[in-house]
Protein backbone atom coordinates (compact mmCIF):
# COMPACT_ATOMS: atom_id res chain seq x y z
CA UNK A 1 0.51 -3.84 -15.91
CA UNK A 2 3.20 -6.25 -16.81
CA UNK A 3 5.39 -7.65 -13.54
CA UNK A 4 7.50 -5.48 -11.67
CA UNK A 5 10.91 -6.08 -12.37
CA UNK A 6 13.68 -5.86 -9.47
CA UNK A 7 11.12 -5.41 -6.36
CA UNK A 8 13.07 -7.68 -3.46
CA UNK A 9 9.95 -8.57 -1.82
CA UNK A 10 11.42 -11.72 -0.04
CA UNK A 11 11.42 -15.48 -1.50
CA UNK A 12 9.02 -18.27 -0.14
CA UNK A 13 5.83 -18.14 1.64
CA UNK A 14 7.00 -14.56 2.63
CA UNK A 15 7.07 -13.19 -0.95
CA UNK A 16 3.56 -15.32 -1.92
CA UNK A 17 1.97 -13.83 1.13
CA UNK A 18 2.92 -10.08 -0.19
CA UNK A 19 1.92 -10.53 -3.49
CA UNK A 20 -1.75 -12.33 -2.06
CA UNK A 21 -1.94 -8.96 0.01
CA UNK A 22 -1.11 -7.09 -3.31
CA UNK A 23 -3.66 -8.93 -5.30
CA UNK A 24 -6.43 -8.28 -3.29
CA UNK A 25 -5.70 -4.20 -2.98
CA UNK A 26 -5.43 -4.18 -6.81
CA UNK A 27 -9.20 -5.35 -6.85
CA UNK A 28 -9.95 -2.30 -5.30
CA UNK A 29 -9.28 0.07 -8.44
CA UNK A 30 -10.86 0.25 -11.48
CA UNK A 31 -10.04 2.00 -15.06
CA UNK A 32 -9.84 5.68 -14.79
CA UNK A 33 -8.86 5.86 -10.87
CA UNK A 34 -5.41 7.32 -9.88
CA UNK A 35 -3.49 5.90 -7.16
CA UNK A 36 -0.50 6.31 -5.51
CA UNK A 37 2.01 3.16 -4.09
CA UNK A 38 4.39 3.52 -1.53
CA UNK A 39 7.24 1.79 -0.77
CA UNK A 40 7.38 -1.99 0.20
CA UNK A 41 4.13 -4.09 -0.29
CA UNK A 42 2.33 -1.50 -2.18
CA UNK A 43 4.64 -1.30 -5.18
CA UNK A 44 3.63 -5.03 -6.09
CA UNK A 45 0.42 -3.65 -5.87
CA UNK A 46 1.31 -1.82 -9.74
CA UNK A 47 1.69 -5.65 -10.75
CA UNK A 48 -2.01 -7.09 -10.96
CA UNK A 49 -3.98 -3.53 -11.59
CA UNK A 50 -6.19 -3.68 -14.60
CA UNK A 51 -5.63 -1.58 -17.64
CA UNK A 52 -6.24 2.20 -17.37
CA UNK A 53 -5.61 2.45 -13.67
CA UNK A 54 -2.88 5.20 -13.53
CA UNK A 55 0.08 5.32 -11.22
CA UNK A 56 0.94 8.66 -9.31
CA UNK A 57 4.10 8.99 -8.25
CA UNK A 58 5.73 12.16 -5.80
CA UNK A 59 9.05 12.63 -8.23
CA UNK A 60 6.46 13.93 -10.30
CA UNK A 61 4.14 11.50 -12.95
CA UNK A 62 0.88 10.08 -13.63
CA UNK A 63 1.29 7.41 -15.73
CA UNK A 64 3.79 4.73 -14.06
CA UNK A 65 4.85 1.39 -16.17
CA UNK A 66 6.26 -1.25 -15.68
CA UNK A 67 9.23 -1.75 -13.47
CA UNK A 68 12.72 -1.33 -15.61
CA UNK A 69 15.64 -3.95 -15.54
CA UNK A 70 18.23 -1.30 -15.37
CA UNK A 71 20.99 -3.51 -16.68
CA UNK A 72 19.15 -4.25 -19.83
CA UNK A 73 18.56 -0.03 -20.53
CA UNK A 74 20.88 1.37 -23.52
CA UNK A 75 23.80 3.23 -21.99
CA UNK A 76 21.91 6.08 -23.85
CA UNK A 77 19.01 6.35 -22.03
CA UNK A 78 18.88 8.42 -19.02
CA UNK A 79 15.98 6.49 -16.62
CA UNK A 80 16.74 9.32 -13.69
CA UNK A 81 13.55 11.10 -14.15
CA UNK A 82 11.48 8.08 -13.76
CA UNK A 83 11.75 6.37 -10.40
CA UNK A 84 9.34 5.43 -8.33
CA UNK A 85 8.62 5.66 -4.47
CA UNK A 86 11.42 2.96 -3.62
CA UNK A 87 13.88 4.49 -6.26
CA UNK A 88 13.37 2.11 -8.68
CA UNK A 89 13.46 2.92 -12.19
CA UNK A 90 10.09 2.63 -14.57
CA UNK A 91 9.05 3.05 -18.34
CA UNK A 92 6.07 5.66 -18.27
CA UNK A 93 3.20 4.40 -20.10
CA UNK A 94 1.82 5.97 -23.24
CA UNK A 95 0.36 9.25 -22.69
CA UNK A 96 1.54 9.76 -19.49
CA UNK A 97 2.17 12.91 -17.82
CA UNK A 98 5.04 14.53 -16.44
CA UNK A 99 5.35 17.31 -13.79
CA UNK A 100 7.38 18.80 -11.05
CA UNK A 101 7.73 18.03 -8.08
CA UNK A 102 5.13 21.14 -6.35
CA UNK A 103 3.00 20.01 -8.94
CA UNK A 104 2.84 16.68 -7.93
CA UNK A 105 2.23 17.92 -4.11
CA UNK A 106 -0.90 19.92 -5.48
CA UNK A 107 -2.57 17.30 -6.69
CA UNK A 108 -1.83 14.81 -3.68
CA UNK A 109 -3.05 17.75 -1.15
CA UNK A 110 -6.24 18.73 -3.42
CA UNK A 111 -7.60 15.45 -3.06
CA UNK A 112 -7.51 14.16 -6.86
CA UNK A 113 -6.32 10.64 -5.96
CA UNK A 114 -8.86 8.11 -5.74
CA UNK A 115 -6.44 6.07 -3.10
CA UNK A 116 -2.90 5.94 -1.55
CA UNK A 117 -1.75 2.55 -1.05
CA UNK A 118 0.59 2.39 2.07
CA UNK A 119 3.00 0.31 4.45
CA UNK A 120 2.59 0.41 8.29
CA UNK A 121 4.30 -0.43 11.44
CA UNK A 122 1.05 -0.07 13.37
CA UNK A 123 -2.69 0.76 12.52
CA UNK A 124 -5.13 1.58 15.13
CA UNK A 125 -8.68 0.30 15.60
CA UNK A 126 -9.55 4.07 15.43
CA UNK A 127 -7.96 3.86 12.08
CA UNK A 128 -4.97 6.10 12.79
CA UNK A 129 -1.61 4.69 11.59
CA UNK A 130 1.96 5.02 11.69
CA UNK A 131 4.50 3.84 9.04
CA UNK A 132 7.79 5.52 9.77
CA UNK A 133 10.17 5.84 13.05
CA UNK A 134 13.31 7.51 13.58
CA UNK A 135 16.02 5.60 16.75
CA UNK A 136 19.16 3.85 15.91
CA UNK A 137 18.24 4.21 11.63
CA UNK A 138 15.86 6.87 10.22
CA UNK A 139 12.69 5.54 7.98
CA UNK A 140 11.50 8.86 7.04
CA UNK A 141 8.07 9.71 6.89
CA UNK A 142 8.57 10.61 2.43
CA UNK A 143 5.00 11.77 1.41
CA UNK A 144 2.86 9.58 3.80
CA UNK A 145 1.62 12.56 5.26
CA UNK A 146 0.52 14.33 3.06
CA UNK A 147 -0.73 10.78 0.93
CA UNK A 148 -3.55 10.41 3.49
CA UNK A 149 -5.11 12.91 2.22
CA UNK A 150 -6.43 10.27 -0.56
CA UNK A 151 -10.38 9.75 -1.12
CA UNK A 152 -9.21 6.32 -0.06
CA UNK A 153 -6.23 4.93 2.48
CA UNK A 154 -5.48 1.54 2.18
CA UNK A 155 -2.70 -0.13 4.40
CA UNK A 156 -1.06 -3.24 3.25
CA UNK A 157 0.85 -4.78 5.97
CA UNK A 158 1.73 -8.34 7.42
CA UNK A 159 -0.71 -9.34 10.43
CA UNK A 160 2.43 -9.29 12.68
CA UNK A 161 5.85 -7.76 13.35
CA UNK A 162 9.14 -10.17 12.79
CA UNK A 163 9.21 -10.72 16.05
CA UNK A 164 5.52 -11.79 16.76
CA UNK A 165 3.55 -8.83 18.13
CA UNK A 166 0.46 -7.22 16.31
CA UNK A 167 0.84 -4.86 14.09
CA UNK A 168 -3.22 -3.87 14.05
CA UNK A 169 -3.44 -2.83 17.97
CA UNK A 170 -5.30 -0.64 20.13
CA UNK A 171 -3.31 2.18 20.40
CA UNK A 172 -0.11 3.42 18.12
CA UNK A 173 3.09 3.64 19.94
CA UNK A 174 4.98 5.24 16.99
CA UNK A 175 4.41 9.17 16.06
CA UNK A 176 1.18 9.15 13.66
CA UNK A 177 1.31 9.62 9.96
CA UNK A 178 -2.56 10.24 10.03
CA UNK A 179 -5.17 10.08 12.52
CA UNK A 180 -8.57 8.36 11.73
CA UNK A 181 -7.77 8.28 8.19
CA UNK A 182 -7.44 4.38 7.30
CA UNK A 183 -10.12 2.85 4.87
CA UNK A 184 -9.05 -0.52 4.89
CA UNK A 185 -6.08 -2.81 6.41
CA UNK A 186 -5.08 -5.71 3.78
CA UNK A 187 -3.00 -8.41 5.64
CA UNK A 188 -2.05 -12.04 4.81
CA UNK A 189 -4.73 -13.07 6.80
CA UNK A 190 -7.75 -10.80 5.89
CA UNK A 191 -9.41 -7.89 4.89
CA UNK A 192 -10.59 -5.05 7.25
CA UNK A 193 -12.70 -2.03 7.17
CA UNK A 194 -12.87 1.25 9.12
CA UNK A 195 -16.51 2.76 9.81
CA UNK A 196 -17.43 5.43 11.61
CA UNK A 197 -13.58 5.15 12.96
CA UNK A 198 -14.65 1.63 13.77
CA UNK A 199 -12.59 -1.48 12.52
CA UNK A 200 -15.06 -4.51 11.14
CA UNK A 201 -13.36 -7.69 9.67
CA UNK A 202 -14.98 -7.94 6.60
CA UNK A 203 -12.97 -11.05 4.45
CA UNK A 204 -10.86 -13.88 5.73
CA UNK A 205 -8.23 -15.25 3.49
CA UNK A 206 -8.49 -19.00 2.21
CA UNK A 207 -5.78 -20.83 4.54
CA UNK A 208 -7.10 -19.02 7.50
CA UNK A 209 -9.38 -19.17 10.15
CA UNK A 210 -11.33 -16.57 12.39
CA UNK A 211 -9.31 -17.95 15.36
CA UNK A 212 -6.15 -17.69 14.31
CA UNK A 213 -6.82 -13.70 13.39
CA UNK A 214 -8.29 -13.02 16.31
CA UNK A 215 -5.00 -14.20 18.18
CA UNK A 216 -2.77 -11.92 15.88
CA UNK A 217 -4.74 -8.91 16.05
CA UNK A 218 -4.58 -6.90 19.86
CA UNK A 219 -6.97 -4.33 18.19
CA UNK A 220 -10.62 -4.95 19.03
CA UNK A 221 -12.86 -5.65 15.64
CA UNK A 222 -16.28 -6.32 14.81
CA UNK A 223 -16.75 -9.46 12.81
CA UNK A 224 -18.90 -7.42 9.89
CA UNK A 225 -22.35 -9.31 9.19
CA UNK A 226 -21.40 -10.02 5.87
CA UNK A 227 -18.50 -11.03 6.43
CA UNK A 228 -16.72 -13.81 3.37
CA UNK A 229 -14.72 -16.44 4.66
CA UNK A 230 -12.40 -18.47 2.52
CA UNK A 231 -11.41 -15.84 -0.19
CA UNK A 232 -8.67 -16.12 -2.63
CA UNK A 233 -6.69 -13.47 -2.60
């Protein structure tokens, strides 16, 4: 898919880091799967998939382009039916198809998508997970819920908060989007892997070291037997 357009993902070694994470989830997917991003990290995700993957969206498509440039649109063309999780607007790709909204519910909740690709504020070594909170400013919740109901849940996230503190720990503080339901946790630093509701490090980015994950991460992991070391994400 051609690069998204208009995605403020940061500047720096911030905005490499989420595009490494990004990489690595889109190695997951393969021609013919259906996926669903949501908002942050995951919609740079839609950036490095291979041909034929196909984007779901809740508004109510399968079939999500590339990310629009709204100020280069003809007045003439109306982009509102085509937004994605984060609002922004897309051209949908030839051939895709368009739906309503219940529609696109049905097919989350039946199980049809091969993955949901989502942002946390904490994950679990049990694999539950939380990605929205409500105090001084609302982050609603959207379709996370009802996402997790994906073959496949895959959480990209940054190894920390802003301020320092793990964001993979033992138990979530925040109210729970799903319980048990993570498949894997993509960070800056590594890959992980939930089995059996367990949590196994399975890759370690190139730039980083066992140590330095271990200090990052309250959660307690098994370092998987197989486990790759120096990977390029």
């Amino acid at each position: 898919m051609a690069e998204g357009i208009g995605v403020n993902q940061g500047t720096g070694v911030t905005l490499q880091n989420r595009q490494a994470i990004a990489r690595r989830i889109a190695k997951f997917f393969h021609s013919g799967d259906i996926i669903n991003l949501g908002v942050g990290i995951p919609l740079l995700v839609g950036n490095y998939i291979e041909d034929g993957v196909l984007v779901h969206c809740e508004n109510g498509c399968i079939g999500c382009g590339p990310l629009v440039d709204e100020s280069k649109v003809s007045p003439n063309m109306s982009l509102e039916s085509f937004r994605n999780a984060g609002s922004q607007p897309f051209f949908p790709l030839p051939g895709a198809i368009v739906f309503d909204s219940a529609t696109s519910y049905a097919i989350i909740r039946t199980g049809i998508l091969k993955a949901t690709v989502l942002g946390a504020f904490e994950v679990a070594e049990n694999g539950d997970m939380a990605n929205w909170y409500s105090e001084t400013k609302v982050s609603g919740m959207g379709g996370a819920m009802d996402l997790c109901k994906a073959e496949t849940v895959i959480v990209a996230t940054m190894q920390t908060q802003k301020d320092g503190s793990p964001k993979l720990i033992k138990k979530c503080t925040l109210p729970l989007t799903c319980s048990k339901k993570v498949s894997y946790v993509v960070t800056e630093m590594g890959m992980f892997q939930f089995i059996d509701h367990k949590m196994y490090l399975k890759e370690i980015r190139e730039g980083h070291t066992l140590e330095e994950i271990k200090n990052t991460t309250e959660a307690d992991f098994i370092i998987a037997d197989d486990l790759k070391t120096n990977v390029a994400f």
